[in-house]
C-alpha atoms as a PDB file:
ATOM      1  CA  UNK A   1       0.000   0.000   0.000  1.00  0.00           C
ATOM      2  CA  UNK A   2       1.364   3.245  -1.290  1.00  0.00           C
ATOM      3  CA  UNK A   3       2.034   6.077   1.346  1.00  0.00           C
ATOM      4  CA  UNK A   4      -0.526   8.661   2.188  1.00  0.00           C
ATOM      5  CA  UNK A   5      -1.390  11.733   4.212  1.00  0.00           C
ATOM      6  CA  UNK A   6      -4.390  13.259   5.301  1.00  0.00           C
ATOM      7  CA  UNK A   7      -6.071  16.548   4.147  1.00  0.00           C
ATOM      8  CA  UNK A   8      -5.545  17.933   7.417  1.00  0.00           C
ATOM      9  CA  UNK A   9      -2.000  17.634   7.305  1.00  0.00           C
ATOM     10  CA  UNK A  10      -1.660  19.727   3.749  1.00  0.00           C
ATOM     11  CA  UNK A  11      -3.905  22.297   5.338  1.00  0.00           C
ATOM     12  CA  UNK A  12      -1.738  22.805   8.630  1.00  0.00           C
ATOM     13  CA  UNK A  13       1.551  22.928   6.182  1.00  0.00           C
ATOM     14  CA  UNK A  14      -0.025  25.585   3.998  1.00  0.00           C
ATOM     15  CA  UNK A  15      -1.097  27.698   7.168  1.00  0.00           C
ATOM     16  CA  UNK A  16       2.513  27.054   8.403  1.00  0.00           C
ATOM     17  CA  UNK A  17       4.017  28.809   4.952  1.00  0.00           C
ATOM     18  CA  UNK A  18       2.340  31.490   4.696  1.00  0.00           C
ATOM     19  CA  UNK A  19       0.903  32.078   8.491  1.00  0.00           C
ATOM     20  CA  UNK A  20      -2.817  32.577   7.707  1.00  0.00           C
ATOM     21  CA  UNK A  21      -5.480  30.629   8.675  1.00  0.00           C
ATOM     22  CA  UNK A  22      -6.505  28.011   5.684  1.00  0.00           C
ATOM     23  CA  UNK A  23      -9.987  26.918   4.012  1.00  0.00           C
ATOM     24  CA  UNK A  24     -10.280  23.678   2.469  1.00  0.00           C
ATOM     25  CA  UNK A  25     -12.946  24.034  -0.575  1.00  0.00           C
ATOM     26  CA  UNK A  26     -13.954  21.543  -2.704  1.00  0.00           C
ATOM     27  CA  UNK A  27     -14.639  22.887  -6.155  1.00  0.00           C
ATOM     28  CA  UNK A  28     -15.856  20.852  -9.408  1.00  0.00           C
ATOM     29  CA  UNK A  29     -16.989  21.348 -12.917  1.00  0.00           C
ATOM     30  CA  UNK A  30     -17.655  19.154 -15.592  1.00  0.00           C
ATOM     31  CA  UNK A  31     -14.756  17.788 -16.249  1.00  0.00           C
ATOM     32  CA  UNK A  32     -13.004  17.774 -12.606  1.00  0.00           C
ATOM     33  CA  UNK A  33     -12.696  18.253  -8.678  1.00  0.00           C
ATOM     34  CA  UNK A  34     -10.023  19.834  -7.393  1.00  0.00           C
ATOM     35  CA  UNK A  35      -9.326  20.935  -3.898  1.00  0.00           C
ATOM     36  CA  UNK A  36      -8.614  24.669  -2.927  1.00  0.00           C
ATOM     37  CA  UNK A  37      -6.418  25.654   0.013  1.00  0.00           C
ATOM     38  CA  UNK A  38      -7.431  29.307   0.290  1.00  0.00           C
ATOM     39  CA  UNK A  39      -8.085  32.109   2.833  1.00  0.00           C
ATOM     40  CA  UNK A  40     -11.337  33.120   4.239  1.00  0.00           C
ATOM     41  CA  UNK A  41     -11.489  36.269   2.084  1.00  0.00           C
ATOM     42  CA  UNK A  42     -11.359  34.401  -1.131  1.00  0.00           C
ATOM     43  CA  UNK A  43     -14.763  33.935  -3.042  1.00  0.00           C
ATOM     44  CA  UNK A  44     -13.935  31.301  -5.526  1.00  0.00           C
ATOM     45  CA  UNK A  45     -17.148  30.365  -7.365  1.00  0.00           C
ATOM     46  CA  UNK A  46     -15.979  28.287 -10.566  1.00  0.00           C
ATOM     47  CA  UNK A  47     -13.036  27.633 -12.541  1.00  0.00           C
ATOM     48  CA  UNK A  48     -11.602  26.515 -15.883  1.00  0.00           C
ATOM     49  CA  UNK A  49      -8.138  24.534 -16.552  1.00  0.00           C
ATOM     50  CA  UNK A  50      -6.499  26.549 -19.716  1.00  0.00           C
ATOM     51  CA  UNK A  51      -3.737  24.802 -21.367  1.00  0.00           C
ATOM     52  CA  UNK A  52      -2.022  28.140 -21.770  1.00  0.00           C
ATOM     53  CA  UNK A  53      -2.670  29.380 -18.323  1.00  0.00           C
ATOM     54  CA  UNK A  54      -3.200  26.756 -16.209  1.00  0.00           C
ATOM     55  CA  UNK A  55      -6.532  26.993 -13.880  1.00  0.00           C
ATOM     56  CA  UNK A  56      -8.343  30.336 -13.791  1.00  0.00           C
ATOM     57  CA  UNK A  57     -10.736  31.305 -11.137  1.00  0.00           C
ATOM     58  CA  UNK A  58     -13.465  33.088 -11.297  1.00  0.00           C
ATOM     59  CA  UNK A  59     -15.676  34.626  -8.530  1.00  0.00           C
ATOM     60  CA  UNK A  60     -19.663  34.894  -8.305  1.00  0.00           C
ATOM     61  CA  UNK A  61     -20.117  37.646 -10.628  1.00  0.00           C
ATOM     62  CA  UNK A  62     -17.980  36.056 -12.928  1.00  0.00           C
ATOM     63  CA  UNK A  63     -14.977  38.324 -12.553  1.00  0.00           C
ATOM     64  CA  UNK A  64     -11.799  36.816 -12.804  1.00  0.00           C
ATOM     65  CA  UNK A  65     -10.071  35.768  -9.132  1.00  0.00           C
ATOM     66  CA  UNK A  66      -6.509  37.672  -9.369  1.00  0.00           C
ATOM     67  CA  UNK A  67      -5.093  36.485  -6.504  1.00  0.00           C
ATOM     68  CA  UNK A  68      -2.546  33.434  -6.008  1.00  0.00           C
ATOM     69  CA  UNK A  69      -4.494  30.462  -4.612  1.00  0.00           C
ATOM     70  CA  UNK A  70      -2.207  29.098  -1.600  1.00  0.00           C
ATOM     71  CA  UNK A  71      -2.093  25.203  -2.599  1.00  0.00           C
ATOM     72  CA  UNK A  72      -4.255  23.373  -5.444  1.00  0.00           C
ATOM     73  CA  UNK A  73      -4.942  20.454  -4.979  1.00  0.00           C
ATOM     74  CA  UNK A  74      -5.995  17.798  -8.138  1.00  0.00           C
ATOM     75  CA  UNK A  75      -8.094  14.852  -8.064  1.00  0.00           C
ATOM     76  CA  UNK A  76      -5.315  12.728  -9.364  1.00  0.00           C
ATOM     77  CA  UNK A  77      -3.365  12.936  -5.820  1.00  0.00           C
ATOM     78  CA  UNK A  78      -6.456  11.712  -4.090  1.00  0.00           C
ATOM     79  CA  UNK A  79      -6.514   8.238  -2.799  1.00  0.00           C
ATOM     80  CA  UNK A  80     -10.145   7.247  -0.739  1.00  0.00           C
ATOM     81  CA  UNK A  81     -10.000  10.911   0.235  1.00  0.00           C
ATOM     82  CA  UNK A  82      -5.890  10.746   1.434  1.00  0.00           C
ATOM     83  CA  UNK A  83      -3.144  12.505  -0.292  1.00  0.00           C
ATOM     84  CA  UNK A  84      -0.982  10.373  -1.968  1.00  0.00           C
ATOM     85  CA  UNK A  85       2.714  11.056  -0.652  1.00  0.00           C
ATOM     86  CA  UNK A  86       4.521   9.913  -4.090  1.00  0.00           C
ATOM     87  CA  UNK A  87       2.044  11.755  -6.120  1.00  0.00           C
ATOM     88  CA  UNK A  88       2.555  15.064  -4.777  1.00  0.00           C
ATOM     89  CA  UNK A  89       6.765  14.806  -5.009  1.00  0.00           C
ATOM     90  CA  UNK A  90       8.814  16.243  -8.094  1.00  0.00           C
ATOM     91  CA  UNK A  91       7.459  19.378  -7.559  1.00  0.00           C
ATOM     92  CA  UNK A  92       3.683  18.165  -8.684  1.00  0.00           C
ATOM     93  CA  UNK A  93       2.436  20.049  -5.804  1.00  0.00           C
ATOM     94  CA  UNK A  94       2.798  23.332  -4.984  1.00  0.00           C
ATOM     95  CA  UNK A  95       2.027  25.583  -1.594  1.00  0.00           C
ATOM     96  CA  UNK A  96       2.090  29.340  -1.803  1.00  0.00           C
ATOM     97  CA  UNK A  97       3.323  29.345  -5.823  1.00  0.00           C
ATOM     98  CA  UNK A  98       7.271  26.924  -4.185  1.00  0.00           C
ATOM     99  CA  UNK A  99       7.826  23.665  -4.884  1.00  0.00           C
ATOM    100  CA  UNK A 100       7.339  21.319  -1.005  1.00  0.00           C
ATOM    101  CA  UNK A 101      10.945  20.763   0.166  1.00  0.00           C
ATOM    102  CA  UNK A 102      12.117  17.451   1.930  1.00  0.00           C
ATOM    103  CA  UNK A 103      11.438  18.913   5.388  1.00  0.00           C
ATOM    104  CA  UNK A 104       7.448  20.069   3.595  1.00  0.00           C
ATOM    105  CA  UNK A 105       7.520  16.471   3.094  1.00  0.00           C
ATOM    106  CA  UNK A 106       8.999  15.134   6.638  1.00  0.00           C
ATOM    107  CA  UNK A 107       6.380  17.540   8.118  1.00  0.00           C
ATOM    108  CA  UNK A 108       3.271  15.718   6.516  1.00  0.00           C
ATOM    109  CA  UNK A 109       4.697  12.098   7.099  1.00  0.00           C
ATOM    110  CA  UNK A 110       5.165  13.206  11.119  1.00  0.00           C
ATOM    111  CA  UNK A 111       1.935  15.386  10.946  1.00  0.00           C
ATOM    112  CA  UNK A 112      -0.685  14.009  13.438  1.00  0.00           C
ATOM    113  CA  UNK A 113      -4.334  15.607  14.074  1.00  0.00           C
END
Protein backbone atom coordinates (compact mmCIF):
# COMPACT_ATOMS: atom_id res chain seq x y z
CA UNK A 1 0.00 0.00 0.00
CA UNK A 2 1.36 3.24 -1.29
CA UNK A 3 2.03 6.08 1.35
CA UNK A 4 -0.53 8.66 2.19
CA UNK A 5 -1.39 11.73 4.21
CA UNK A 6 -4.39 13.26 5.30
CA UNK A 7 -6.07 16.55 4.15
CA UNK A 8 -5.55 17.93 7.42
CA UNK A 9 -2.00 17.63 7.30
CA UNK A 10 -1.66 19.73 3.75
CA UNK A 11 -3.91 22.30 5.34
CA UNK A 12 -1.74 22.81 8.63
CA UNK A 13 1.55 22.93 6.18
CA UNK A 14 -0.03 25.58 4.00
CA UNK A 15 -1.10 27.70 7.17
CA UNK A 16 2.51 27.05 8.40
CA UNK A 17 4.02 28.81 4.95
CA UNK A 18 2.34 31.49 4.70
CA UNK A 19 0.90 32.08 8.49
CA UNK A 20 -2.82 32.58 7.71
CA UNK A 21 -5.48 30.63 8.68
CA UNK A 22 -6.51 28.01 5.68
CA UNK A 23 -9.99 26.92 4.01
CA UNK A 24 -10.28 23.68 2.47
CA UNK A 25 -12.95 24.03 -0.57
CA UNK A 26 -13.95 21.54 -2.70
CA UNK A 27 -14.64 22.89 -6.15
CA UNK A 28 -15.86 20.85 -9.41
CA UNK A 29 -16.99 21.35 -12.92
CA UNK A 30 -17.66 19.15 -15.59
CA UNK A 31 -14.76 17.79 -16.25
CA UNK A 32 -13.00 17.77 -12.61
CA UNK A 33 -12.70 18.25 -8.68
CA UNK A 34 -10.02 19.83 -7.39
CA UNK A 35 -9.33 20.94 -3.90
CA UNK A 36 -8.61 24.67 -2.93
CA UNK A 37 -6.42 25.65 0.01
CA UNK A 38 -7.43 29.31 0.29
CA UNK A 39 -8.09 32.11 2.83
CA UNK A 40 -11.34 33.12 4.24
CA UNK A 41 -11.49 36.27 2.08
CA UNK A 42 -11.36 34.40 -1.13
CA UNK A 43 -14.76 33.94 -3.04
CA UNK A 44 -13.93 31.30 -5.53
CA UNK A 45 -17.15 30.37 -7.37
CA UNK A 46 -15.98 28.29 -10.57
CA UNK A 47 -13.04 27.63 -12.54
CA UNK A 48 -11.60 26.51 -15.88
CA UNK A 49 -8.14 24.53 -16.55
CA UNK A 50 -6.50 26.55 -19.72
CA UNK A 51 -3.74 24.80 -21.37
CA UNK A 52 -2.02 28.14 -21.77
CA UNK A 53 -2.67 29.38 -18.32
CA UNK A 54 -3.20 26.76 -16.21
CA UNK A 55 -6.53 26.99 -13.88
CA UNK A 56 -8.34 30.34 -13.79
CA UNK A 57 -10.74 31.30 -11.14
CA UNK A 58 -13.46 33.09 -11.30
CA UNK A 59 -15.68 34.63 -8.53
CA UNK A 60 -19.66 34.89 -8.31
CA UNK A 61 -20.12 37.65 -10.63
CA UNK A 62 -17.98 36.06 -12.93
CA UNK A 63 -14.98 38.32 -12.55
CA UNK A 64 -11.80 36.82 -12.80
CA UNK A 65 -10.07 35.77 -9.13
CA UNK A 66 -6.51 37.67 -9.37
CA UNK A 67 -5.09 36.48 -6.50
CA UNK A 68 -2.55 33.43 -6.01
CA UNK A 69 -4.49 30.46 -4.61
CA UNK A 70 -2.21 29.10 -1.60
CA UNK A 71 -2.09 25.20 -2.60
CA UNK A 72 -4.26 23.37 -5.44
CA UNK A 73 -4.94 20.45 -4.98
CA UNK A 74 -6.00 17.80 -8.14
CA UNK A 75 -8.09 14.85 -8.06
CA UNK A 76 -5.32 12.73 -9.36
CA UNK A 77 -3.37 12.94 -5.82
CA UNK A 78 -6.46 11.71 -4.09
CA UNK A 79 -6.51 8.24 -2.80
CA UNK A 80 -10.14 7.25 -0.74
CA UNK A 81 -10.00 10.91 0.24
CA UNK A 82 -5.89 10.75 1.43
CA UNK A 83 -3.14 12.51 -0.29
CA UNK A 84 -0.98 10.37 -1.97
CA UNK A 85 2.71 11.06 -0.65
CA UNK A 86 4.52 9.91 -4.09
CA UNK A 87 2.04 11.76 -6.12
CA UNK A 88 2.56 15.06 -4.78
CA UNK A 89 6.76 14.81 -5.01
CA UNK A 90 8.81 16.24 -8.09
CA UNK A 91 7.46 19.38 -7.56
CA UNK A 92 3.68 18.17 -8.68
CA UNK A 93 2.44 20.05 -5.80
CA UNK A 94 2.80 23.33 -4.98
CA UNK A 95 2.03 25.58 -1.59
CA UNK A 96 2.09 29.34 -1.80
CA UNK A 97 3.32 29.34 -5.82
CA UNK A 98 7.27 26.92 -4.19
CA UNK A 99 7.83 23.67 -4.88
CA UNK A 100 7.34 21.32 -1.00
CA UNK A 101 10.94 20.76 0.17
CA UNK A 102 12.12 17.45 1.93
CA UNK A 103 11.44 18.91 5.39
CA UNK A 104 7.45 20.07 3.60
CA UNK A 105 7.52 16.47 3.09
CA UNK A 106 9.00 15.13 6.64
CA UNK A 107 6.38 17.54 8.12
CA UNK A 108 3.27 15.72 6.52
CA UNK A 109 4.70 12.10 7.10
CA UNK A 110 5.17 13.21 11.12
CA UNK A 111 1.94 15.39 10.95
CA UNK A 112 -0.69 14.01 13.44
CA UNK A 113 -4.33 15.61 14.07
Amino acid sequence: MEETISLNALNALVEKKIKKKILIKLIWNENEKITLFITPNMKINSFIYDDKEGYLFYDMEGNLVKNSIPCILTEDKLEDGKINIEKIKNNSLLVNNQPLSNEDIVFLKEYHT
